[in-house]
C-alpha atoms as a PDB file:
ATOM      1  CA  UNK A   1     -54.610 -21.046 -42.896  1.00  0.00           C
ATOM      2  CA  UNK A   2     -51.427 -22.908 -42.492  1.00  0.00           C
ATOM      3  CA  UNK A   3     -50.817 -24.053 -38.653  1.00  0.00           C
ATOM      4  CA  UNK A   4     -47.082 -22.353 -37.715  1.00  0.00           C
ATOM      5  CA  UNK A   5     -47.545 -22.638 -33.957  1.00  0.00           C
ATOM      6  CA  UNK A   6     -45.129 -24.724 -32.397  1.00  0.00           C
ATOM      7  CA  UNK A   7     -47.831 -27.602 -31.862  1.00  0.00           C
ATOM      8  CA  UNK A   8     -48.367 -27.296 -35.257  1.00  0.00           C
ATOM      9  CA  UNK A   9     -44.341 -27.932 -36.051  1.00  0.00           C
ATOM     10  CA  UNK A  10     -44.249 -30.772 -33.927  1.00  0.00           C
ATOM     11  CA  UNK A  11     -47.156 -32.599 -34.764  1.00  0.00           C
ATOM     12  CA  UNK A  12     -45.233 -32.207 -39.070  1.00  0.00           C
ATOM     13  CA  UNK A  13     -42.324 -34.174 -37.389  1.00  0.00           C
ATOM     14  CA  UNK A  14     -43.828 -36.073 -35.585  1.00  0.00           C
ATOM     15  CA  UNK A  15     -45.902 -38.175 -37.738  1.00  0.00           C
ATOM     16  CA  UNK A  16     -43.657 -38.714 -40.309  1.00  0.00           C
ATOM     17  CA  UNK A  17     -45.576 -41.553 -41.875  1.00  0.00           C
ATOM     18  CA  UNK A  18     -44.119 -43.881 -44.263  1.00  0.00           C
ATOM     19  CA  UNK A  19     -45.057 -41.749 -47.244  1.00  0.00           C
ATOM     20  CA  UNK A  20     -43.342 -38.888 -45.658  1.00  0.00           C
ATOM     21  CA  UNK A  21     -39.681 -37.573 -47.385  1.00  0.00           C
ATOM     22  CA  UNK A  22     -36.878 -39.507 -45.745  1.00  0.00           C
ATOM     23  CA  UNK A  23     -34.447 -37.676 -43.084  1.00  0.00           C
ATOM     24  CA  UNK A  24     -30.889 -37.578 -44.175  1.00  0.00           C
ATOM     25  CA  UNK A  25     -30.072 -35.864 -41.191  1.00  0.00           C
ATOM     26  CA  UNK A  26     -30.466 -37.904 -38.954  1.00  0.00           C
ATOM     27  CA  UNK A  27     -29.398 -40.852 -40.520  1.00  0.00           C
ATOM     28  CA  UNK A  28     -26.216 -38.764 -41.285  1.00  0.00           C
ATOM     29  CA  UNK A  29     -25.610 -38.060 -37.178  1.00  0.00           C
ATOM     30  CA  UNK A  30     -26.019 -41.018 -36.231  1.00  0.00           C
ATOM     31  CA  UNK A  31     -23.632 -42.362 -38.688  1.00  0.00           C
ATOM     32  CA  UNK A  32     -21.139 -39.531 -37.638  1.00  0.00           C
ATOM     33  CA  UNK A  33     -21.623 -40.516 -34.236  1.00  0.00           C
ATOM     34  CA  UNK A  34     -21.079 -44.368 -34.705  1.00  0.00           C
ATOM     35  CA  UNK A  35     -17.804 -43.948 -37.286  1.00  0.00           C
ATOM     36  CA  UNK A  36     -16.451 -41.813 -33.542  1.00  0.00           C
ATOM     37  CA  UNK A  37     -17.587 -44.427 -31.202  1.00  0.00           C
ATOM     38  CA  UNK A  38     -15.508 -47.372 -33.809  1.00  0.00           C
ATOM     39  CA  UNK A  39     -12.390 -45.557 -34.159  1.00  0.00           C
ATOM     40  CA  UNK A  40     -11.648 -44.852 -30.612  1.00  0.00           C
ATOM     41  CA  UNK A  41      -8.804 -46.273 -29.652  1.00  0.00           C
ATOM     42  CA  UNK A  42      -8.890 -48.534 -26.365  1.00  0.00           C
ATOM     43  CA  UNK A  43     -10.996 -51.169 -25.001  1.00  0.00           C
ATOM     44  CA  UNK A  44     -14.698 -51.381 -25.628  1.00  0.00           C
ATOM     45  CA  UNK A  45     -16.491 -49.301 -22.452  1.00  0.00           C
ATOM     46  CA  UNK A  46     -20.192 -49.892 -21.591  1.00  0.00           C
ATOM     47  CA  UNK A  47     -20.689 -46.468 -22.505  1.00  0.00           C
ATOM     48  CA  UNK A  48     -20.581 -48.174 -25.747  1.00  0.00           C
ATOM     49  CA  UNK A  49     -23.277 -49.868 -25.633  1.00  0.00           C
ATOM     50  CA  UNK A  50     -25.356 -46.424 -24.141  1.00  0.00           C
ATOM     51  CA  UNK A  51     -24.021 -44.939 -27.241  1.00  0.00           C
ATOM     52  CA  UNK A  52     -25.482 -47.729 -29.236  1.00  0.00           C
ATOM     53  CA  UNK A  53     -28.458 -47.313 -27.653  1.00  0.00           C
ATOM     54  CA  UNK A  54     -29.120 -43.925 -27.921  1.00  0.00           C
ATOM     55  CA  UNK A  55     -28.349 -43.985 -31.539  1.00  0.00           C
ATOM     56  CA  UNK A  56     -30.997 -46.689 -32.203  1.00  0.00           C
ATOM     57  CA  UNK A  57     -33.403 -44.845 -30.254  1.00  0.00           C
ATOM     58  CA  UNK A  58     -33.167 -41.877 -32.683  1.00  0.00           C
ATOM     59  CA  UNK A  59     -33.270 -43.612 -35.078  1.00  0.00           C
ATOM     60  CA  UNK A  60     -36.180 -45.555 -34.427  1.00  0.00           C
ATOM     61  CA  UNK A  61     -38.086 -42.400 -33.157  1.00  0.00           C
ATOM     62  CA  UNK A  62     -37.291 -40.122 -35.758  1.00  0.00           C
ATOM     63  CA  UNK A  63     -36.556 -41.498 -39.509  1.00  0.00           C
ATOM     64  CA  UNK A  64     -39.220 -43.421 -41.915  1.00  0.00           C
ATOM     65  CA  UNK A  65     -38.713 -45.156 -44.616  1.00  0.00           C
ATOM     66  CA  UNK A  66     -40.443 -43.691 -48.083  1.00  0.00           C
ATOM     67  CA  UNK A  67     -43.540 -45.974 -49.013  1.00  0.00           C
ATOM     68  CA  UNK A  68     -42.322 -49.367 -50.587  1.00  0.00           C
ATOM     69  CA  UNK A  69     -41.330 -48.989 -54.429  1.00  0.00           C
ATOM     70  CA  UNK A  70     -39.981 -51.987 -56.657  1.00  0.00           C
ATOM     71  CA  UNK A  71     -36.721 -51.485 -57.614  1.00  0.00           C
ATOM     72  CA  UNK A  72     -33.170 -51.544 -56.316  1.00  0.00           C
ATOM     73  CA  UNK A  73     -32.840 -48.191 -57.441  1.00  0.00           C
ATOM     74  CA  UNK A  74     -35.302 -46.867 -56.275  1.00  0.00           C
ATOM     75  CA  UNK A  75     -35.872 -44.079 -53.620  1.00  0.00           C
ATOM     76  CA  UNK A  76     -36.830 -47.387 -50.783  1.00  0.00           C
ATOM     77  CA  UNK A  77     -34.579 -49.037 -52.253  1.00  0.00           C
ATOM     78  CA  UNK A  78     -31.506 -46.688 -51.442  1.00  0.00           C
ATOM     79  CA  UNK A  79     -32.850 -45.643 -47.962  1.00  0.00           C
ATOM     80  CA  UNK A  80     -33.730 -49.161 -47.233  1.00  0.00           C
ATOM     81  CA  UNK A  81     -29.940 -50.028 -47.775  1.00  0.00           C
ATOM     82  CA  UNK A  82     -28.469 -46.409 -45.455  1.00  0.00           C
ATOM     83  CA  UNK A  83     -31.412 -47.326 -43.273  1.00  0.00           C
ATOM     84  CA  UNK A  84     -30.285 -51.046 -42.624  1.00  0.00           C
ATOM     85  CA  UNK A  85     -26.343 -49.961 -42.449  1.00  0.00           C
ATOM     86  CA  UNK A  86     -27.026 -47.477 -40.143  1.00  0.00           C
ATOM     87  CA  UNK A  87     -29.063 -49.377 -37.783  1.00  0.00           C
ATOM     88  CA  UNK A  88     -26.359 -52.376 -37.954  1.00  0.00           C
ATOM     89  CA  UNK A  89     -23.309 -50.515 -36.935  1.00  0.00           C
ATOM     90  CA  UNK A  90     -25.489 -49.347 -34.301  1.00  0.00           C
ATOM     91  CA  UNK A  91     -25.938 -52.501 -33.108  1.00  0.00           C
ATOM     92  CA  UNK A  92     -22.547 -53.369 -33.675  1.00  0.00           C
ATOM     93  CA  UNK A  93     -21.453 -50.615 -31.656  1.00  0.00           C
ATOM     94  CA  UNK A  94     -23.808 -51.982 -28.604  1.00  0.00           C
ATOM     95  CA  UNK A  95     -23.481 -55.092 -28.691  1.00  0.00           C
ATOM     96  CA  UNK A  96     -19.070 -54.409 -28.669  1.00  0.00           C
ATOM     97  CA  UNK A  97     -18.613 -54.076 -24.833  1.00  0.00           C
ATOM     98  CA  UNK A  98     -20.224 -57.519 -24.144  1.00  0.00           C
ATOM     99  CA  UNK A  99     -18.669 -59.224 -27.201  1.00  0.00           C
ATOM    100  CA  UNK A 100     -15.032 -58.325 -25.749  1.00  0.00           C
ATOM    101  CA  UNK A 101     -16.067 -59.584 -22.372  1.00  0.00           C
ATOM    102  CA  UNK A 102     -18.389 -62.643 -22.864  1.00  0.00           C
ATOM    103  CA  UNK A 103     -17.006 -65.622 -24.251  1.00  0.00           C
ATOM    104  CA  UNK A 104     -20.623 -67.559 -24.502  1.00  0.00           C
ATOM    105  CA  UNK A 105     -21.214 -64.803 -26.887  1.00  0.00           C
ATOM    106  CA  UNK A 106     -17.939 -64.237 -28.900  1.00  0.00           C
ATOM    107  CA  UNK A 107     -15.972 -67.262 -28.300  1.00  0.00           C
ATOM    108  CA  UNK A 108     -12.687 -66.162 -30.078  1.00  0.00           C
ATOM    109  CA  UNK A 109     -11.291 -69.422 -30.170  1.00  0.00           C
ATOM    110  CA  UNK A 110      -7.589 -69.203 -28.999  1.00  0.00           C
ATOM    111  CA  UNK A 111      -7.347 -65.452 -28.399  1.00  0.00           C
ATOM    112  CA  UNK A 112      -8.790 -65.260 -25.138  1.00  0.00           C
ATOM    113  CA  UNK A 113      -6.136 -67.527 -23.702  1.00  0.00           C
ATOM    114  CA  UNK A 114      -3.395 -65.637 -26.043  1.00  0.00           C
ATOM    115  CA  UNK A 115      -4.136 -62.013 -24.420  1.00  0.00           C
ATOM    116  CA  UNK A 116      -4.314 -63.887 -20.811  1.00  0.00           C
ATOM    117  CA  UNK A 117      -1.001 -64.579 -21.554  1.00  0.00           C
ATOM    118  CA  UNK A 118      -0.272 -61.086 -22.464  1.00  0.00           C
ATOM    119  CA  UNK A 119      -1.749 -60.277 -19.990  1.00  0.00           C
ATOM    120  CA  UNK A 120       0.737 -62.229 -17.875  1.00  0.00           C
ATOM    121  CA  UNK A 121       3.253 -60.871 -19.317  1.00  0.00           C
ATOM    122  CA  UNK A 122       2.787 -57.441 -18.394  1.00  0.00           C
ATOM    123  CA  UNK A 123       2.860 -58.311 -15.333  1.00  0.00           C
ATOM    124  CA  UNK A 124       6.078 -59.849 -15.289  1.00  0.00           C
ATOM    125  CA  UNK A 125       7.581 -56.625 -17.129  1.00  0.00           C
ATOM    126  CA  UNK A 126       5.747 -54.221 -14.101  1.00  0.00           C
ATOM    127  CA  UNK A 127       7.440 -56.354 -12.009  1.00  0.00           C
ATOM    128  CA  UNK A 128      10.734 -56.317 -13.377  1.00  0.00           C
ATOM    129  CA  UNK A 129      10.320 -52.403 -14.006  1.00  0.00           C
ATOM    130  CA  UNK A 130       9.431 -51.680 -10.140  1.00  0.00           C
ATOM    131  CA  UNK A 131      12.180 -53.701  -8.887  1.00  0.00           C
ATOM    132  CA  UNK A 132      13.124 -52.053  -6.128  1.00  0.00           C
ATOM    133  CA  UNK A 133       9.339 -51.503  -5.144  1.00  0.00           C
ATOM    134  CA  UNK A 134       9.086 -54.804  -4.297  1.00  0.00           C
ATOM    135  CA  UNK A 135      11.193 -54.612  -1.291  1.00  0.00           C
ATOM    136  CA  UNK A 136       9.025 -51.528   0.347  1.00  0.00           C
ATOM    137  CA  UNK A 137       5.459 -52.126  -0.752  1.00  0.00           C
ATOM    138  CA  UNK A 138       4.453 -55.525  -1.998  1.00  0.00           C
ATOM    139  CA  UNK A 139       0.839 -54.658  -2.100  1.00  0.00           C
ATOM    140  CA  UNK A 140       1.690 -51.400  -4.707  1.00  0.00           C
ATOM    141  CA  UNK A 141       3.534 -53.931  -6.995  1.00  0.00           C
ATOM    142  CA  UNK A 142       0.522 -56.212  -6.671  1.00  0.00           C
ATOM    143  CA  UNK A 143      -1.852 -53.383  -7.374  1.00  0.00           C
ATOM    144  CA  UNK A 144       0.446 -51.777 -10.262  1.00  0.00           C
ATOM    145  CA  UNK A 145       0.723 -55.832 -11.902  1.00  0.00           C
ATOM    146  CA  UNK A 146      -3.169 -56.344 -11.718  1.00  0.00           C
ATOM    147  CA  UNK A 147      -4.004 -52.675 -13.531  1.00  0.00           C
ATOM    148  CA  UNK A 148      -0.740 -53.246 -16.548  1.00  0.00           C
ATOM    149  CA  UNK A 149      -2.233 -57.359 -16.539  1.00  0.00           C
ATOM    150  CA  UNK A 150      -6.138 -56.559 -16.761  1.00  0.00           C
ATOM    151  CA  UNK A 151      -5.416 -52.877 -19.125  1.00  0.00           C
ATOM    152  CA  UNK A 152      -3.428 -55.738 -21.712  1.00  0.00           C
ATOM    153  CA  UNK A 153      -6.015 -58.270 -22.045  1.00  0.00           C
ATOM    154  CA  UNK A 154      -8.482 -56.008 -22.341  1.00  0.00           C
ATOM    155  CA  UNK A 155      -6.985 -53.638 -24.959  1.00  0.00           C
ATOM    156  CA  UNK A 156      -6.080 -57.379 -26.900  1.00  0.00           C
ATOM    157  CA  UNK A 157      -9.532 -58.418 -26.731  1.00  0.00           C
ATOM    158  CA  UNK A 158     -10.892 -55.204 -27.953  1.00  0.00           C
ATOM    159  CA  UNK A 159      -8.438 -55.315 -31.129  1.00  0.00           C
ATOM    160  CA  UNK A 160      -9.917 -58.571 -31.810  1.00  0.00           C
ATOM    161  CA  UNK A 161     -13.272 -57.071 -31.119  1.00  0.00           C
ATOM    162  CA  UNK A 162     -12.496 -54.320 -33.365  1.00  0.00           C
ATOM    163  CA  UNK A 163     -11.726 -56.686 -36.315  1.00  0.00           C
ATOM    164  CA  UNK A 164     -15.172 -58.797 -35.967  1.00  0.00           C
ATOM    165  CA  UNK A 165     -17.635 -55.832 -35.951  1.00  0.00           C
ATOM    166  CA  UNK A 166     -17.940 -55.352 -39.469  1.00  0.00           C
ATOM    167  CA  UNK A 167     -19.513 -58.818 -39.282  1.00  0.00           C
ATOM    168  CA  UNK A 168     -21.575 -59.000 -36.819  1.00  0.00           C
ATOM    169  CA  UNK A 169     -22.635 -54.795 -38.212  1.00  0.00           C
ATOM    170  CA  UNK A 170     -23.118 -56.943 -41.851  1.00  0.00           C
ATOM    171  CA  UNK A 171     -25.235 -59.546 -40.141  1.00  0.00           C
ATOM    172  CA  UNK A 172     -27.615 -57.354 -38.275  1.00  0.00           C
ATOM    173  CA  UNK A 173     -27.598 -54.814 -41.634  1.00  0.00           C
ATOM    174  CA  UNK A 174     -28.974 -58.009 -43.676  1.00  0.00           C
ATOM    175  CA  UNK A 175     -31.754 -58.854 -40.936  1.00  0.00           C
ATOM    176  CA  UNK A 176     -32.785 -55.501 -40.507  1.00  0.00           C
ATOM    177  CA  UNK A 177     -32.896 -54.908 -44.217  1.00  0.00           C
ATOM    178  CA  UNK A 178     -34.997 -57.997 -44.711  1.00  0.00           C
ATOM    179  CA  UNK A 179     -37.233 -57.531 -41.412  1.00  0.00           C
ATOM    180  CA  UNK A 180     -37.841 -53.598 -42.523  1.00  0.00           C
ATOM    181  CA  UNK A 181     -38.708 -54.662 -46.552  1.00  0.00           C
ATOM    182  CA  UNK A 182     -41.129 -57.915 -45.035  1.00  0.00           C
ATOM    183  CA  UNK A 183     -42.896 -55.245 -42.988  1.00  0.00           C
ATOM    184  CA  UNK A 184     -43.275 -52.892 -45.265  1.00  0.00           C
ATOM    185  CA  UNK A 185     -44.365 -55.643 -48.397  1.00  0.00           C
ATOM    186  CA  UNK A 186     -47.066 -56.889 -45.496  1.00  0.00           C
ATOM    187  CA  UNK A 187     -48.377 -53.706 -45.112  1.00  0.00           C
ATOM    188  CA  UNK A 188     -49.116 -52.970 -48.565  1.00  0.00           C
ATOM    189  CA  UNK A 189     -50.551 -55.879 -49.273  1.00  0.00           C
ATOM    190  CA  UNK A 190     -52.951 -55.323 -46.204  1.00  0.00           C
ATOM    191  CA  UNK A 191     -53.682 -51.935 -47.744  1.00  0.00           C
ATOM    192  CA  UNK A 192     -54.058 -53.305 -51.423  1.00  0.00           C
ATOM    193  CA  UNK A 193     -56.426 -56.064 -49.513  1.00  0.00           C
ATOM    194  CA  UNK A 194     -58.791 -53.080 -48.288  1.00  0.00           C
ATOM    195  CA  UNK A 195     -59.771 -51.092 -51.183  1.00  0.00           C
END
């Protein structure tokens, strides 16, 4: 008799297995999610990198690849590629927050010191704009410079952010790709070594 209880349903999911039928559903929300989390508009927030995160996660927890086949074309083949896609605009998407903000890790030679200067800028052009602040509250101006100053270079660092993601999403695509198709080539040929 077939096991319907609950613990029954879970345990099905659960161990998925590598010979188990792949999950387009999940794959599909996280892609959903991470195509949101790239077109926002705005500088890159850490919540980002939760987002990332939590994507991965699912991932991870929830979707296996169908049992190595040769082929391009073939069922692997086709979920190896979503699979390694997937997982690499997740990354992508994580690692965005600190590539806008750490230059030892995304050096962007010449636009860091180009949105400073933006960032300068708007701070002349609050300055001029509030005028006739300046005479009754010199630490408002200051306050009102600093937000316009840091909201520019931030909002130019995340355009230039924005552009590089596809290739460091590419990059982590290929190694995941080749990492997932080494570990699944081992295991088969640990299994062929048994019987």
């Amino acid at each position: 008799m077939d096991d319907v209880s609950p613990r029954g349903a879970r345990e099905t999911v659960g161990t998925g297995g590598h010979g188990a039928p792949p999950q387009p559903g999940v794959i599909g929300i996280a892609l959903a999610a991470v195509l949101t989390a790239a077109l926002a508009q705005g500088s890159w927030q850490w919540f980002a990198t939760y987002i990332g995160v939590t994507l991965l996660a699912l991932i991870f927890c929830f979707y296996r690849l169908p049992a190595l086949m040769p082929g391009l074309r073939s069922a692997y083949g086709l979920n190896l590629l979503a699979y390694s896609v997937v997982v690499g605009l997740c990354i992508a998407i994580t690692l965005a927050p600190m590539l806008q903000r750490w230059a030892w890790l995304f050096p962007m030679p010449g636009t860091r010191s180009e949105c400073r200067e933006l960032g300068k800028y708007e701070s002349l052009r609050v300055e001029a704009a509030l005028a006739d602040l300046a005479g009754r509250d010199r630490t408002a101006l200051a306050y009102a410079q600093d937000i316009q100053s840091h909201n520019a270079v931030a909002e130019c660092l995340a355009a230039t952010t924005t552009l590089w993601l596809p290739v460091y999403g590419f990059g982590a695509a290929v190694l995941v790709g080749l990492g997932a198709w080494f570990v699944d080539r081992a295991r088969v040929r640990r299994e062929a070594g048994r019987t």
